[in-house]
PDB file of N, CA and C in Angstrom:
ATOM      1  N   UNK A   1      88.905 109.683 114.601  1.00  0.00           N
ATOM      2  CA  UNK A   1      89.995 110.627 114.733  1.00  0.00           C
ATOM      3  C   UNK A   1      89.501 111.991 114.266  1.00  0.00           C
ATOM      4  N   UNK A   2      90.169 112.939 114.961  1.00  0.00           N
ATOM      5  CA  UNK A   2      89.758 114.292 114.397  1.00  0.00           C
ATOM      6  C   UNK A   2      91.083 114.994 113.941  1.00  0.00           C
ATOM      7  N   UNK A   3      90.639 116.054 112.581  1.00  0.00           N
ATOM      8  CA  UNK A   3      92.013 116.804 111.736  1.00  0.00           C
ATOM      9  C   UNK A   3      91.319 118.397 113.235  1.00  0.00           C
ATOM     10  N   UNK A   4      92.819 118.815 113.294  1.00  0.00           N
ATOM     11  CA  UNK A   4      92.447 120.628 113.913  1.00  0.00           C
ATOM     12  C   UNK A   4      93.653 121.522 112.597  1.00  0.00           C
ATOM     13  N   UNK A   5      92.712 121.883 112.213  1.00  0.00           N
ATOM     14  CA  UNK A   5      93.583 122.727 111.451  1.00  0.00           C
ATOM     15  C   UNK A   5      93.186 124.670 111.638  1.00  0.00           C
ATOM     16  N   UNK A   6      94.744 124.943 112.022  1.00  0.00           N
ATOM     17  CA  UNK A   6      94.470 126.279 112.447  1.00  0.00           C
ATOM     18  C   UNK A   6      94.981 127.282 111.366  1.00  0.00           C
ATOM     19  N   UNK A   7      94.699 128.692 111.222  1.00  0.00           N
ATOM     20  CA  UNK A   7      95.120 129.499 110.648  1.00  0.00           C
ATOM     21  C   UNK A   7      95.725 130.817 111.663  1.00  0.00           C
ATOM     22  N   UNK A   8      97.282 130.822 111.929  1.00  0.00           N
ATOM     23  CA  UNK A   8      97.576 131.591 113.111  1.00  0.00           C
ATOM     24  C   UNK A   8      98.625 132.511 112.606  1.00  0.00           C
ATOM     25  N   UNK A   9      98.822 133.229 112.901  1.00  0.00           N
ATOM     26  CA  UNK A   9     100.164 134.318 113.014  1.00  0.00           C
ATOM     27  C   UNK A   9     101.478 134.034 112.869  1.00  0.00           C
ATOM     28  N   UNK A  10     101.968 134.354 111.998  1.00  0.00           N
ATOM     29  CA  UNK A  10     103.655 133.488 111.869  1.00  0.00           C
ATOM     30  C   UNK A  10     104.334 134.110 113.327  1.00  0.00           C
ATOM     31  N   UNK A  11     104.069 134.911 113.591  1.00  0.00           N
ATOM     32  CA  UNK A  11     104.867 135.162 114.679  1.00  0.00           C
ATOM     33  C   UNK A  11     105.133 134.275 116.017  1.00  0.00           C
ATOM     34  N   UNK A  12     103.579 133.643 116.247  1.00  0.00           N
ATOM     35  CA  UNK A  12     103.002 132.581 117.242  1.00  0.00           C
ATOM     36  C   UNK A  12     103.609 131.261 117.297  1.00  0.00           C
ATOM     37  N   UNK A  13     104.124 130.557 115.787  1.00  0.00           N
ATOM     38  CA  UNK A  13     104.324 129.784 115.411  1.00  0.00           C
ATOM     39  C   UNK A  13     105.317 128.249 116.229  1.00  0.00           C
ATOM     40  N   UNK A  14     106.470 129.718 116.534  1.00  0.00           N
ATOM     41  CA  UNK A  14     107.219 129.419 117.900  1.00  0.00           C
ATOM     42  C   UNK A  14     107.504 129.347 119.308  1.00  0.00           C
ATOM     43  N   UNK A  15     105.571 129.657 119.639  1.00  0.00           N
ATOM     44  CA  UNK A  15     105.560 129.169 120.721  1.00  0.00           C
ATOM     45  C   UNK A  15     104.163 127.924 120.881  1.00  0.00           C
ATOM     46  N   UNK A  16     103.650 128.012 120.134  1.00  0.00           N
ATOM     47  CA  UNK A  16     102.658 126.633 119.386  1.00  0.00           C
ATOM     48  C   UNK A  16     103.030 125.785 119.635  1.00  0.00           C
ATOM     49  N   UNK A  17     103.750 125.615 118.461  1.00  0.00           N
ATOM     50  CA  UNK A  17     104.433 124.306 118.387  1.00  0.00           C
ATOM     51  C   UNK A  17     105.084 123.523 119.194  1.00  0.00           C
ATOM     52  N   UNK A  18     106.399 124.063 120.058  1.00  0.00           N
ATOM     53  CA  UNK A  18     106.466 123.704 120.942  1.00  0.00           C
ATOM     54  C   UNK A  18     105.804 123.037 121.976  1.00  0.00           C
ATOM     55  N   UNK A  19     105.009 123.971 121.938  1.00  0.00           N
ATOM     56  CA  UNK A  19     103.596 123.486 123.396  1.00  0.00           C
ATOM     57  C   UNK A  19     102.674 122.398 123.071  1.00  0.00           C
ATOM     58  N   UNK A  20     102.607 122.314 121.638  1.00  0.00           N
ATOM     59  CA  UNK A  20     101.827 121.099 121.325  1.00  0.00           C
ATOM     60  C   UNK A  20     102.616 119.580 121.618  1.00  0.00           C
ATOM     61  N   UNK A  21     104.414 119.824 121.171  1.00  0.00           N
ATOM     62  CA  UNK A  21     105.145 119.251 120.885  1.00  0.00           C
ATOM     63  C   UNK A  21     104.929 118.370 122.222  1.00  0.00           C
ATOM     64  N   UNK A  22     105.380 119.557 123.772  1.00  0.00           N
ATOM     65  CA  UNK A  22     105.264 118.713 124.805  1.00  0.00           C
ATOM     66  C   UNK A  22     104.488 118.122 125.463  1.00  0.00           C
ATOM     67  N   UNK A  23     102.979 118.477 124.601  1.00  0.00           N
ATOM     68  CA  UNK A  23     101.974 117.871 125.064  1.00  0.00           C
ATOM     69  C   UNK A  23     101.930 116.414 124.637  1.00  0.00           C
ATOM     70  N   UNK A  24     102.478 116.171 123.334  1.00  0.00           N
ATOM     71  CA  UNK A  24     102.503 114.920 123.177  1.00  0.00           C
ATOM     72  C   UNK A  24     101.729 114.918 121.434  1.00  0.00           C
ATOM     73  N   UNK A  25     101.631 115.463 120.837  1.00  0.00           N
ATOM     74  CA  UNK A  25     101.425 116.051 119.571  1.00  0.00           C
ATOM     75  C   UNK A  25     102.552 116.002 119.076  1.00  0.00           C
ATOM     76  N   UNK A  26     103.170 114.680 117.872  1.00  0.00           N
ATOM     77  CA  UNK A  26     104.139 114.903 117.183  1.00  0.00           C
ATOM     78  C   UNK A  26     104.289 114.943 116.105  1.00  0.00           C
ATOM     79  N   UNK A  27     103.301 114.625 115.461  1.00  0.00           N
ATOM     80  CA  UNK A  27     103.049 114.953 113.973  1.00  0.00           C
ATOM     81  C   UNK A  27     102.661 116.396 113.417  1.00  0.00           C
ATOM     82  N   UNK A  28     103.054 117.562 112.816  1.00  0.00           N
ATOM     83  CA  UNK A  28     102.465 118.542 112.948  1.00  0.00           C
ATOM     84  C   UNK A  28     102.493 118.972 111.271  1.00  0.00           C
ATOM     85  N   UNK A  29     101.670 119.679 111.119  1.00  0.00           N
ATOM     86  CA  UNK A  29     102.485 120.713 109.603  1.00  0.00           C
ATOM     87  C   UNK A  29     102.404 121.487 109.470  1.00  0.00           C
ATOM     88  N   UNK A  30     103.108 122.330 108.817  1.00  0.00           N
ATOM     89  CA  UNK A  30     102.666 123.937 108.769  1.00  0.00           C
ATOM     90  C   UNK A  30     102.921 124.401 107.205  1.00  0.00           C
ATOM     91  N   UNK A  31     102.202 125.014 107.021  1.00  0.00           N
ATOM     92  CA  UNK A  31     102.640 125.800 105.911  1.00  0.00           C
ATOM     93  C   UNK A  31     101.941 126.986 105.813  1.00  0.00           C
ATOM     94  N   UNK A  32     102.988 127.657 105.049  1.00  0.00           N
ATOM     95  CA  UNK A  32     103.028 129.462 105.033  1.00  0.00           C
ATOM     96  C   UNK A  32     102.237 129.691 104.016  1.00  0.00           C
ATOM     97  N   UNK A  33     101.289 131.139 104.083  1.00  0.00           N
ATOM     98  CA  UNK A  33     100.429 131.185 103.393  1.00  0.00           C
ATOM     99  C   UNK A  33      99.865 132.767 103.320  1.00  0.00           C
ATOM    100  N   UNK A  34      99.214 133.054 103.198  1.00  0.00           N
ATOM    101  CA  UNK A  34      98.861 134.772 102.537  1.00  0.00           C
ATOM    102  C   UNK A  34      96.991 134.661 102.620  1.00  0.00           C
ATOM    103  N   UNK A  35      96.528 135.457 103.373  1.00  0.00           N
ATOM    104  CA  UNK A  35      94.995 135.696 103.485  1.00  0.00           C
ATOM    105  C   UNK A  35      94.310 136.983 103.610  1.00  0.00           C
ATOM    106  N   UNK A  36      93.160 136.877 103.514  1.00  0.00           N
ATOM    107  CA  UNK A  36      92.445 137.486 103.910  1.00  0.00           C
ATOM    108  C   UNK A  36      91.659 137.469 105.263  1.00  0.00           C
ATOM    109  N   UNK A  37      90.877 138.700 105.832  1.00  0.00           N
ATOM    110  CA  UNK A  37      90.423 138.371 106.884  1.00  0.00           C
ATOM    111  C   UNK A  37      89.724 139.604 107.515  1.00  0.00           C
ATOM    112  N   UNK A  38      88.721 139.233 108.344  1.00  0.00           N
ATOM    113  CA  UNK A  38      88.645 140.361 109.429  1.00  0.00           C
ATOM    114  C   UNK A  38      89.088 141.492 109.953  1.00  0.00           C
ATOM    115  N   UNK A  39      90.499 141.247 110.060  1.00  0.00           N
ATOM    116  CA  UNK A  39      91.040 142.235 110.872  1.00  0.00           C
ATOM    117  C   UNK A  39      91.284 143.375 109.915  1.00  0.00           C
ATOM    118  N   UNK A  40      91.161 144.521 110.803  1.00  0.00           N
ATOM    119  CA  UNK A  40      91.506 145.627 109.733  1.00  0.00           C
ATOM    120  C   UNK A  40      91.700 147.070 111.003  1.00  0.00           C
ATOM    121  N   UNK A  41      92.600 145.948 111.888  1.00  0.00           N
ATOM    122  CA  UNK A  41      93.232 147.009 113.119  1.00  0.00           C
ATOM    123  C   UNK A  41      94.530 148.233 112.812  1.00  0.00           C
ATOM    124  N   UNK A  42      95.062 147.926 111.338  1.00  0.00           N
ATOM    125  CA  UNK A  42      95.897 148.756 111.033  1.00  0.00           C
ATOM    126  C   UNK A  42      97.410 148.261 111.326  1.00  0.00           C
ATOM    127  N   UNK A  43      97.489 147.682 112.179  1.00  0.00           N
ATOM    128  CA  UNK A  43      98.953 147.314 112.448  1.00  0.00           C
ATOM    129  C   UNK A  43      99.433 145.895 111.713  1.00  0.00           C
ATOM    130  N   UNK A  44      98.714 144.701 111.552  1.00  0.00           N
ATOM    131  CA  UNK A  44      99.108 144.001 110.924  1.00  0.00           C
ATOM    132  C   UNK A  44      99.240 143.582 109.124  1.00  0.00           C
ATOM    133  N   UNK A  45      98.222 144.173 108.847  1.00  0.00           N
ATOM    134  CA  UNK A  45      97.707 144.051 107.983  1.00  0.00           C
ATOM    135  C   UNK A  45      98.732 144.441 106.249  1.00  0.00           C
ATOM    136  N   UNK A  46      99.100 144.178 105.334  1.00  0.00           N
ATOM    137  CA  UNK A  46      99.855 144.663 104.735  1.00  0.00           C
ATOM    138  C   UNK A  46      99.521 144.289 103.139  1.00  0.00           C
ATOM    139  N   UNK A  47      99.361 145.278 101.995  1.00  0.00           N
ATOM    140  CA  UNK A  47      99.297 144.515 101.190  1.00  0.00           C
ATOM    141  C   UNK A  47     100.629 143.412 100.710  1.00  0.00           C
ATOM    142  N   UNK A  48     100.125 142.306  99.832  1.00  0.00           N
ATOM    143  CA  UNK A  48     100.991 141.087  99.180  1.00  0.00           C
ATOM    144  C   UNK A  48     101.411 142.216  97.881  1.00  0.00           C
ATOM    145  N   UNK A  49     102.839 141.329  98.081  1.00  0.00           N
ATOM    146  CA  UNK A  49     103.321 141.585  97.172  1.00  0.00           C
ATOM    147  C   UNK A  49     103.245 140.217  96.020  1.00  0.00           C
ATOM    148  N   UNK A  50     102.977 139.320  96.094  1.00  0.00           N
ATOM    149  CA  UNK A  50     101.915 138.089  95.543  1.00  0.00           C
ATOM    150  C   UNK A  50     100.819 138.181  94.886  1.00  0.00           C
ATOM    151  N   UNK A  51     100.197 138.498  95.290  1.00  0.00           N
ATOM    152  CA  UNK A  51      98.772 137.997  95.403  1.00  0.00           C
ATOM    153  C   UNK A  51      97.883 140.061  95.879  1.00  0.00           C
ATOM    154  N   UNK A  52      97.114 140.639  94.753  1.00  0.00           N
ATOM    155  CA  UNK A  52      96.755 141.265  94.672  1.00  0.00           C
ATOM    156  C   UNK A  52      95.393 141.858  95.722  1.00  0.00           C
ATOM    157  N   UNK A  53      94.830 140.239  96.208  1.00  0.00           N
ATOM    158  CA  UNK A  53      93.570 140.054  97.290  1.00  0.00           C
ATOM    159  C   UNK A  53      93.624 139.928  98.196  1.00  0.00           C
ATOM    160  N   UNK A  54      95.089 139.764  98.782  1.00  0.00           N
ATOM    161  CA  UNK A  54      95.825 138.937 100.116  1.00  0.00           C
ATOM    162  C   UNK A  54      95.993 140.496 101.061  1.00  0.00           C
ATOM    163  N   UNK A  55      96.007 140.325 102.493  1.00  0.00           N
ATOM    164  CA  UNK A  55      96.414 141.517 103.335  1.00  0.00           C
ATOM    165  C   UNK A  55      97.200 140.921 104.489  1.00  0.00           C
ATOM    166  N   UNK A  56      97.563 139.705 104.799  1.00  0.00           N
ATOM    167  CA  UNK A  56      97.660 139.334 105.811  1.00  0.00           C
ATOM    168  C   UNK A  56      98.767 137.818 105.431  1.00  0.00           C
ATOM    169  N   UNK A  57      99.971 137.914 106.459  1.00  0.00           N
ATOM    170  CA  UNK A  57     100.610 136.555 106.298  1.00  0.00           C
ATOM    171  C   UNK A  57     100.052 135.655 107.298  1.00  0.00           C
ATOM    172  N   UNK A  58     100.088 134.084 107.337  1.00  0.00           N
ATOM    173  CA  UNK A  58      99.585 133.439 107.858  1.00  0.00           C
ATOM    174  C   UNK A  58      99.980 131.951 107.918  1.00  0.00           C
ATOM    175  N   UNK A  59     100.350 131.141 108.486  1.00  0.00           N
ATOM    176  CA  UNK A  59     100.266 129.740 108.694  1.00  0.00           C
ATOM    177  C   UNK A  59      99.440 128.942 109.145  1.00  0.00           C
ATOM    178  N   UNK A  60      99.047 128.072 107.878  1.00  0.00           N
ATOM    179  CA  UNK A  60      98.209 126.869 108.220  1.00  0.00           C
ATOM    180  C   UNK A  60      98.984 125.772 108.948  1.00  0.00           C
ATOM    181  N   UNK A  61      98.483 125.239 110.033  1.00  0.00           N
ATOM    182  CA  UNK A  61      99.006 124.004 111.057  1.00  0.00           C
ATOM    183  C   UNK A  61      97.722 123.210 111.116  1.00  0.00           C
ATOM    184  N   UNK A  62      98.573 122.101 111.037  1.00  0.00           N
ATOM    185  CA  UNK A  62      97.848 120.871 110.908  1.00  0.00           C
ATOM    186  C   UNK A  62      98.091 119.331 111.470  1.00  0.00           C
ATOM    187  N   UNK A  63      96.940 119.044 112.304  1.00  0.00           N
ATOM    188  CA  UNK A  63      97.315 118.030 112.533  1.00  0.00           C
ATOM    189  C   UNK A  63      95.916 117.255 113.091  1.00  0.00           C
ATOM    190  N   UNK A  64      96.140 115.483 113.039  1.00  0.00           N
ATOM    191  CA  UNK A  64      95.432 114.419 112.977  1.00  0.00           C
ATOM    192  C   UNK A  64      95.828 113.864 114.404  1.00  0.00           C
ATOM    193  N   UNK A  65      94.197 113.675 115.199  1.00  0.00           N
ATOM    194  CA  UNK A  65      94.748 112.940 116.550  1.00  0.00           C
ATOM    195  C   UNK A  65      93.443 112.291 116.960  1.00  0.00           C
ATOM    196  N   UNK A  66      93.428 111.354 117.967  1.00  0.00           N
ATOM    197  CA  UNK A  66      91.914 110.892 118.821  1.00  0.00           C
ATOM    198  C   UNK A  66      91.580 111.785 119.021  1.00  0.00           C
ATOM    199  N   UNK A  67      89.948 111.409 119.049  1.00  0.00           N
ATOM    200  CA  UNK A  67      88.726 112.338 119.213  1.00  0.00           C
ATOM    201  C   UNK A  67      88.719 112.812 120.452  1.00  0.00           C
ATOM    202  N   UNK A  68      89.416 112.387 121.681  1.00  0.00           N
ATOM    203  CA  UNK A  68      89.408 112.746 122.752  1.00  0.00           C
ATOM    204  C   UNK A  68      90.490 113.743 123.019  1.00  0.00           C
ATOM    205  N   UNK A  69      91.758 114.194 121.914  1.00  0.00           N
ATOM    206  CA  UNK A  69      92.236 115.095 122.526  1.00  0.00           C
ATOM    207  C   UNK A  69      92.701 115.724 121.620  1.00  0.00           C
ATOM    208  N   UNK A  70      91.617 116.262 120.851  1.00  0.00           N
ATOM    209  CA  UNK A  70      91.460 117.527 119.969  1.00  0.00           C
ATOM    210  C   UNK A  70      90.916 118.709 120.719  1.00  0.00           C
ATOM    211  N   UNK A  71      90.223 118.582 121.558  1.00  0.00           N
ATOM    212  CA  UNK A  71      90.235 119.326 122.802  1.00  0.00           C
ATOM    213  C   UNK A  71      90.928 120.113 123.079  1.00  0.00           C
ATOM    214  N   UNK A  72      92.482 119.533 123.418  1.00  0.00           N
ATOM    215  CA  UNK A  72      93.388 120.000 123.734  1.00  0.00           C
ATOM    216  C   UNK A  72      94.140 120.782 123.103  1.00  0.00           C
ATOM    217  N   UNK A  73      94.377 120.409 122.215  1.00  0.00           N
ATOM    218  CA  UNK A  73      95.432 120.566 120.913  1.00  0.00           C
ATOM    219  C   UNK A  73      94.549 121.809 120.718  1.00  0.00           C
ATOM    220  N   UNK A  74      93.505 122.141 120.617  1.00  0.00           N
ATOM    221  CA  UNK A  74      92.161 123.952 120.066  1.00  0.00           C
ATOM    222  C   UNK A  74      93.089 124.664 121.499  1.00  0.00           C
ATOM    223  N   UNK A  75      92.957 123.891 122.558  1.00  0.00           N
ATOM    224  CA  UNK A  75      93.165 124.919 123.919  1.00  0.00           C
ATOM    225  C   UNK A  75      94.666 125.503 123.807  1.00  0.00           C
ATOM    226  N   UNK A  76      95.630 124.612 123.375  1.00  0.00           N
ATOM    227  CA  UNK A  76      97.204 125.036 123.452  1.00  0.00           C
ATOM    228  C   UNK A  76      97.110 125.692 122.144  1.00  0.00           C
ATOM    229  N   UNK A  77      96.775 125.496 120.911  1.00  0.00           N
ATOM    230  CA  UNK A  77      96.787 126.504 119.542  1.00  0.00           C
ATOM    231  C   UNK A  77      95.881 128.070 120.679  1.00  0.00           C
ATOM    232  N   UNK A  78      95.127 128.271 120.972  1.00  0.00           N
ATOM    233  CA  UNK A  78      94.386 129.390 121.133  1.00  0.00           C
ATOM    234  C   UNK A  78      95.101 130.233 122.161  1.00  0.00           C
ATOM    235  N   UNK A  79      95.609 129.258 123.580  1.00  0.00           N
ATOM    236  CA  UNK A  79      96.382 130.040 124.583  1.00  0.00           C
ATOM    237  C   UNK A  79      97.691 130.657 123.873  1.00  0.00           C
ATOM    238  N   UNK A  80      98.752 129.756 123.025  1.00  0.00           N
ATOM    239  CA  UNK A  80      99.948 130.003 122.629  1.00  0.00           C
ATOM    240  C   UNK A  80      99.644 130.981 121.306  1.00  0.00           C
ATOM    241  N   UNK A  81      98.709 131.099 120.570  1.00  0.00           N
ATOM    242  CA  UNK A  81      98.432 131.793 119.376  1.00  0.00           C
ATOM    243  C   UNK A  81      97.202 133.142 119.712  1.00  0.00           C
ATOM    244  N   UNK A  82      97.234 133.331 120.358  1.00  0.00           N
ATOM    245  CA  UNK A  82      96.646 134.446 120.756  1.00  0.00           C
ATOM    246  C   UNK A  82      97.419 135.708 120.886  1.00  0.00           C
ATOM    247  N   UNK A  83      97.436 137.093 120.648  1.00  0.00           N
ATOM    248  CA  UNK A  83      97.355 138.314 120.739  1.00  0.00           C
ATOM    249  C   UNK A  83      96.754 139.337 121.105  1.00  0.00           C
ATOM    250  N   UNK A  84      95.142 138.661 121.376  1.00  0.00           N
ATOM    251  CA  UNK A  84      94.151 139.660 121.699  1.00  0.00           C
ATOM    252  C   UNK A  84      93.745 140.824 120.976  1.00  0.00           C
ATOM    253  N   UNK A  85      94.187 140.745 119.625  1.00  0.00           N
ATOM    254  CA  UNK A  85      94.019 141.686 118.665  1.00  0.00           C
ATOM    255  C   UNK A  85      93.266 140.816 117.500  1.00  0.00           C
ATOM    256  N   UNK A  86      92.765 141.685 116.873  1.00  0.00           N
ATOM    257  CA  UNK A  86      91.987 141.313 115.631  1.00  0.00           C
ATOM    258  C   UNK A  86      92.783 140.043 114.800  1.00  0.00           C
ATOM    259  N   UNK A  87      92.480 139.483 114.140  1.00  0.00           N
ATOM    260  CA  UNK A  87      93.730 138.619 112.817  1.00  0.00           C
ATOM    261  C   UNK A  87      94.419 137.648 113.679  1.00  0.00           C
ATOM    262  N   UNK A  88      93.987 137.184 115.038  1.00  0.00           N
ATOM    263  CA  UNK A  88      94.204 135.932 115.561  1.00  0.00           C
ATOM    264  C   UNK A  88      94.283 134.694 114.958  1.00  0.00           C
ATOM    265  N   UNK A  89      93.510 134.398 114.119  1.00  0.00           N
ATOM    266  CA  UNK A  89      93.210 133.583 113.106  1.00  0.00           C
ATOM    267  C   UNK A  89      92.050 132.486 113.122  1.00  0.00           C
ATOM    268  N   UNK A  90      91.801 131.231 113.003  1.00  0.00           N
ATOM    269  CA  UNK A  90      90.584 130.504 113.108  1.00  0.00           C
ATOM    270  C   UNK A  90      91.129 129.209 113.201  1.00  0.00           C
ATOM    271  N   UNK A  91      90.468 128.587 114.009  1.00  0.00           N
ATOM    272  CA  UNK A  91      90.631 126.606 114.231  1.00  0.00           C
ATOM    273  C   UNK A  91      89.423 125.884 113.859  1.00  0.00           C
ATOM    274  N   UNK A  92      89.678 125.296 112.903  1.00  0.00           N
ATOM    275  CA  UNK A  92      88.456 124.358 111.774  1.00  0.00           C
ATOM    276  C   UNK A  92      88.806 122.985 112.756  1.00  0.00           C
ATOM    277  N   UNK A  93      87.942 122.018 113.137  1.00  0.00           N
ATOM    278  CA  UNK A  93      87.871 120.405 113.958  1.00  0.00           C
ATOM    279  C   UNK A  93      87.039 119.806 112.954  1.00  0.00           C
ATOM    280  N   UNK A  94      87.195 119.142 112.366  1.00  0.00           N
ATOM    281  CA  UNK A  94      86.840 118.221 111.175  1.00  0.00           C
ATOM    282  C   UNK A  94      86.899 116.618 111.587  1.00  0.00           C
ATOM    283  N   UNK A  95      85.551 115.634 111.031  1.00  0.00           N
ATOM    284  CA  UNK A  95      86.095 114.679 111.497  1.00  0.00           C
ATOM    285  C   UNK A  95      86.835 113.923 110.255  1.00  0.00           C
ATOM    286  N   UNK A  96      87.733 112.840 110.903  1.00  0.00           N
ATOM    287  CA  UNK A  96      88.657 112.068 109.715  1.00  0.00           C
ATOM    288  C   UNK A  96      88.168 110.757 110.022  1.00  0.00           C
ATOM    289  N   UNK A  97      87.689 110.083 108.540  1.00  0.00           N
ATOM    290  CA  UNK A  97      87.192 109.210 108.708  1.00  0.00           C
ATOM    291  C   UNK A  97      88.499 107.950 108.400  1.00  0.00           C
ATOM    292  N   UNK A  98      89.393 108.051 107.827  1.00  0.00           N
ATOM    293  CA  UNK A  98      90.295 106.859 108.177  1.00  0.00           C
ATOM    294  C   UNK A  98      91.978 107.464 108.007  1.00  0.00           C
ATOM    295  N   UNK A  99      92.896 107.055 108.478  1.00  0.00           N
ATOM    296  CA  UNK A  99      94.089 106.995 108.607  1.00  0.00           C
ATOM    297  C   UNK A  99      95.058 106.320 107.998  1.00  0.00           C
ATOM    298  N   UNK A 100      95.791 106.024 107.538  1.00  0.00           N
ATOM    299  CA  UNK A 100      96.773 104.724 107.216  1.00  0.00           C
ATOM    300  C   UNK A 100      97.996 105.344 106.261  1.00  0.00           C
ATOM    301  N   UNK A 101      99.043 104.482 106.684  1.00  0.00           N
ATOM    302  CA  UNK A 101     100.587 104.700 106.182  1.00  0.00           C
ATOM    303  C   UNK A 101     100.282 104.909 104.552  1.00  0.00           C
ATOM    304  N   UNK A 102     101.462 105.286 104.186  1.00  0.00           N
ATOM    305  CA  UNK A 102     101.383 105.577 102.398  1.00  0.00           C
ATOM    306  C   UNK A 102     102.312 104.288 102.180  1.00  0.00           C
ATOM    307  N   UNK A 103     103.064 103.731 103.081  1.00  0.00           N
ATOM    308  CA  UNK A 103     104.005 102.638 102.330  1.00  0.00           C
ATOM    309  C   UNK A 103     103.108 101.497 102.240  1.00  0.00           C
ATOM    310  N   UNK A 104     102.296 101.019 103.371  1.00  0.00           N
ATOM    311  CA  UNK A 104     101.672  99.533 103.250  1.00  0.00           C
ATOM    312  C   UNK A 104     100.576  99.995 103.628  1.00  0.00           C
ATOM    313  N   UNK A 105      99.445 101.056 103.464  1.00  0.00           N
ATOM    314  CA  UNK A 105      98.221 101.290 103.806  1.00  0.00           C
ATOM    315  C   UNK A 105      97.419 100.975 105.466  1.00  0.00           C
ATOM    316  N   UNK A 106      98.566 100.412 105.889  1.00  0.00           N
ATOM    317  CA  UNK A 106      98.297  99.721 107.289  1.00  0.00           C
ATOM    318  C   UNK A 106      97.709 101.406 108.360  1.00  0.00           C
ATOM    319  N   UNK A 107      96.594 100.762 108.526  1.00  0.00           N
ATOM    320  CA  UNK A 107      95.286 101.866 109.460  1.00  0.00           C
ATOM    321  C   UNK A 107      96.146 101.905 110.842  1.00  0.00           C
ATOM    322  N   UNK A 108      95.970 103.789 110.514  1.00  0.00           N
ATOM    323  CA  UNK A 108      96.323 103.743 112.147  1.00  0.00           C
ATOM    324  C   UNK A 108      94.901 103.787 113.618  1.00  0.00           C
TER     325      UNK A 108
END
């Protein structure tokens, strides 16, 4: 199995997801988050009021699927999370070496 974990634009968020949703991707996660980065196009960029190092808001999404269609899941995060501007964000493909429930450990 492979993890895709992306770092994208809160703005994007709501059209992502979705698109992953109907692809057949139902497990997802997200969480909100504050970074650094590359971009330094002027328009997005803002200092935190948090976090003194931070310039940029951001959501981590996450999710666990077969090795055969992590593929996919990079292609719909990149088409739906794109802007064409700097601070797009980045997709990490990691492999996962095992799976299983938290109630009875049973492997998926």
């Amino acid at each position: 199995m492979k993890e895709v974990k992306a770092f994208v634009r809160p703005e994007k968020v709501d059209q992502i997801v979705p698109a992953l949703k109907e692809a057949g991707f139902k497990n997802i996660s997200l969480t909100p988050g504050e970074g650094t980065g590359q971009q330094m196009d002027g328009t997005d960029s803002a200092p935190s009021l948090n976090f003194y190092i931070t310039d940029s808001k951001i959501v981590k999404l996450e999710l666990v699927c077969k090795e055969e269609l992590a593929e996919k899941a990079i292609a719909i995060i990149s088409k739906y999370g794109s802007t064409d501007r700097p601070g797009d964000g980045i997709i990490y493909l990691t492999h996962v070496e095992r799976v299983c429930r938290v109630k009875n450990r049973e492997r998926l």
